[in-house]
Protein backbone atom coordinates (compact mmCIF):
# COMPACT_ATOMS: atom_id res chain seq x y z
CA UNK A 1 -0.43 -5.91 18.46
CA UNK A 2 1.88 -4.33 15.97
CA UNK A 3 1.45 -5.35 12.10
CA UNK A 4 4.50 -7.17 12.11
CA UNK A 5 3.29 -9.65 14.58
CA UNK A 6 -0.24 -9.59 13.26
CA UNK A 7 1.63 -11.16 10.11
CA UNK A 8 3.74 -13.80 12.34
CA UNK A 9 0.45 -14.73 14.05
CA UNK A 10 -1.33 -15.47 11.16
CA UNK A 11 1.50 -16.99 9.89
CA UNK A 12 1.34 -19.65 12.70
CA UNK A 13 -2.76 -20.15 11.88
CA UNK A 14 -1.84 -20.63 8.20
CA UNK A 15 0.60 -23.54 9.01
CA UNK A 16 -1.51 -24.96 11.73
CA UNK A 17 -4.48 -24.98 9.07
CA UNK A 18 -2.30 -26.29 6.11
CA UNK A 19 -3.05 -23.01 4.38
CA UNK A 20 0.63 -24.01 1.79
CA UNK A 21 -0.98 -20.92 -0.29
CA UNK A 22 -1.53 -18.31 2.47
CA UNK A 23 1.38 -19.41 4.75
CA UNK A 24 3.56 -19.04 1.50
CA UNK A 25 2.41 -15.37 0.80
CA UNK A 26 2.51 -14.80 4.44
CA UNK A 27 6.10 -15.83 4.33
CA UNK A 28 7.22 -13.52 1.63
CA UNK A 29 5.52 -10.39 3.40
CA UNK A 30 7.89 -10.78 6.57
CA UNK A 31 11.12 -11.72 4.38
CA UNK A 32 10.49 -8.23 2.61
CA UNK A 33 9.82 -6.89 6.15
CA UNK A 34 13.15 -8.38 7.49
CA UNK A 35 15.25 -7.27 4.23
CA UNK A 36 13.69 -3.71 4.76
CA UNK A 37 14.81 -3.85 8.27
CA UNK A 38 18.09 -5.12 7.54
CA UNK A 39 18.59 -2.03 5.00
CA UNK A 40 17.31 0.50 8.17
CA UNK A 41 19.22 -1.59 10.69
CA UNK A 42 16.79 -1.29 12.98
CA UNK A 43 12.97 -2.72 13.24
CA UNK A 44 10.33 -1.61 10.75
CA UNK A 45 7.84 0.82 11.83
CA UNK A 46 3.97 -0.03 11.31
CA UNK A 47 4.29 2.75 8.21
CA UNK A 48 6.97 0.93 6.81
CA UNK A 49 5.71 -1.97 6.49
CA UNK A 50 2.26 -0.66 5.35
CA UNK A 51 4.57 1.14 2.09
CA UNK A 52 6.38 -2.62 1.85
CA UNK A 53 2.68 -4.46 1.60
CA UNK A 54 1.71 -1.20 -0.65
CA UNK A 55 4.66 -1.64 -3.37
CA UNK A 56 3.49 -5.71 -3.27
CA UNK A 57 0.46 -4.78 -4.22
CA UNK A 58 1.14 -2.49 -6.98
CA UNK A 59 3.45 -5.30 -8.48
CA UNK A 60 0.51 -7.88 -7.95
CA UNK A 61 -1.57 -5.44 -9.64
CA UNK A 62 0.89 -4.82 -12.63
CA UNK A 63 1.85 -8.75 -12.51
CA UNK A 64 -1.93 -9.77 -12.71
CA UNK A 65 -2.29 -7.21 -15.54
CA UNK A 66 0.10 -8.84 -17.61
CA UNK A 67 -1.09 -12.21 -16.50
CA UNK A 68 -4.49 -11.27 -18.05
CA UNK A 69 -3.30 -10.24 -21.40
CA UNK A 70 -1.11 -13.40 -22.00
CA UNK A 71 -4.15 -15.44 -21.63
CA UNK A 72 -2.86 -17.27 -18.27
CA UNK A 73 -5.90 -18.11 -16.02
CA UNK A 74 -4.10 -19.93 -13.77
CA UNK A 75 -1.89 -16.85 -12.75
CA UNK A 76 -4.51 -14.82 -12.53
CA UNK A 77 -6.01 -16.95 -10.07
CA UNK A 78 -2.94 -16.93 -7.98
CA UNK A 79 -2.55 -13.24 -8.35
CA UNK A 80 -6.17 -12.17 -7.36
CA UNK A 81 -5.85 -14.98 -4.07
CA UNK A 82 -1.91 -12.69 -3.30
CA UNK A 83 -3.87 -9.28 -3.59
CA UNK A 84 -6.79 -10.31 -1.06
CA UNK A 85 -4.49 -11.44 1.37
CA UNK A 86 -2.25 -8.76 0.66
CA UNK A 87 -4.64 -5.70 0.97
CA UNK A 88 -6.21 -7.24 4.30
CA UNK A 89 -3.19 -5.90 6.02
CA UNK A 90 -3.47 -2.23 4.51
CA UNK A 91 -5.27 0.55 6.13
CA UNK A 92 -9.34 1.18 5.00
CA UNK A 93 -8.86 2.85 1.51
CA UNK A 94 -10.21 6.25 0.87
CA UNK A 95 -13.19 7.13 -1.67
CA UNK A 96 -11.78 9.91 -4.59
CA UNK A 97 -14.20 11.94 -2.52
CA UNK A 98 -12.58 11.79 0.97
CA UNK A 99 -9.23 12.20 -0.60
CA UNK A 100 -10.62 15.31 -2.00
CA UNK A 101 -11.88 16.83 1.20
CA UNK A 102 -8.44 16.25 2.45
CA UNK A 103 -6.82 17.89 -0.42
CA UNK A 104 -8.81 20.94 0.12
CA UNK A 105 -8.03 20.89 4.23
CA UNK A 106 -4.31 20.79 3.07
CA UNK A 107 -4.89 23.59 0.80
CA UNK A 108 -6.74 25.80 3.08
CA UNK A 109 -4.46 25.63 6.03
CA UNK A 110 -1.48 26.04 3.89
CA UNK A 111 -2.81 28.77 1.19
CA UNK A 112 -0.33 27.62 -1.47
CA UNK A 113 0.49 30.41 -4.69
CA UNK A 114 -0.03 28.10 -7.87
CA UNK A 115 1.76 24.93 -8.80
CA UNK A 116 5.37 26.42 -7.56
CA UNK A 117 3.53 25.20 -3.77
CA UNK A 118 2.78 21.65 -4.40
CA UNK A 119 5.67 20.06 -2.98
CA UNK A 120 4.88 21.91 -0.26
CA UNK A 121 1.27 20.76 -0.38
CA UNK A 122 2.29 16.82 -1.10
CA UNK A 123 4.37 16.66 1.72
CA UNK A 124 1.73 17.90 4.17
CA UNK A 125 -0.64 15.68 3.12
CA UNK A 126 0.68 12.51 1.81
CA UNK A 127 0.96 11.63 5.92
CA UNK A 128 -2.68 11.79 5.97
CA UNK A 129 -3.07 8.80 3.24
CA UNK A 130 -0.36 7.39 3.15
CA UNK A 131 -1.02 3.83 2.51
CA UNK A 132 -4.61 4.21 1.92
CA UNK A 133 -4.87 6.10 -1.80
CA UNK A 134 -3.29 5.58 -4.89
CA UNK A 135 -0.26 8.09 -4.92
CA UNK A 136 -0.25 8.98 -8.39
CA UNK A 137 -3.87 10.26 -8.17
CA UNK A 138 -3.14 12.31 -5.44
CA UNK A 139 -0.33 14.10 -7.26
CA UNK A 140 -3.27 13.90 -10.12
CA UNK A 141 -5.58 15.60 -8.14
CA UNK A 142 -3.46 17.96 -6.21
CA UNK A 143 -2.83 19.35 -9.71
CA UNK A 144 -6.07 19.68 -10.87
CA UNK A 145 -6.58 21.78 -7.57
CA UNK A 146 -3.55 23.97 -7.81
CA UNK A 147 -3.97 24.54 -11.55
């Protein structure tokens, strides 16, 4: 069963349960899924919608941030309850560690010259975890390597 109809199914338990707080969430996952397919014109991979429910989380992240500092408990409630169900569609996340390992893998097999290689270095690995590490501590730590 592909993501997308992982999300539809439990879509279908959230509305037979009377989940109104999951089967919302639930809803707005596959209406970004459909307007990301209707800007492809064609049906979103697995990996796309993995870098949809990756973006919502970021914002959820950013949103609950704010939430926080303004003193709102009630959003930050809501927020934390989005994330959960949010992240238990994304791939197992990687420790700093195992990102690490695969940083030096990439950097072995392509034996890059300094900093002028880490585009080429990025794009070879950002396949590998894609989805499942922060990207702007990979670029961190693909720096601290090459440097």
């Amino acid at each position: 069963m592909g993501l997308k109809e992982n999300i539809e199914q439990q879509m279908k338990d959230a509305l037979k349960a009377k989940d109104s707080f999951r089967l919302n969430a639930l809803r707005f996952i596959l209406s970004q899924i459909k307007n990301k397919e209707i800007d492809l014109r064609k049906p979103a991979t697995d990996e796309d919608i993995i870098k949809i429910i990756t973006t919502l989380v970021k914002q959820r992240k950013e949103s609950l941030a704010f939430s926080e500092q303004a003193n709102r408990p009630d959003l930050v409630e809501k927020e934390k309850e989005e994330l959960k169900i949010l992240e238990s569609f994304l791939p197992s996340q990687l420790t700093e560690e195992e990102v690490e390992k695969i940083i030096d893998q990439v950097i072995l097999s392509i034996k890059p010259a300094g900093m002028k290689d880490m585009g080429r270095v990025m794009k070879e690995l950002m396949p590998k975890v894609a989805g499942r590490f922060d990207g702007s501590r990979i670029s961190e730590l693909v720096r601290r390597k090459l440097s």
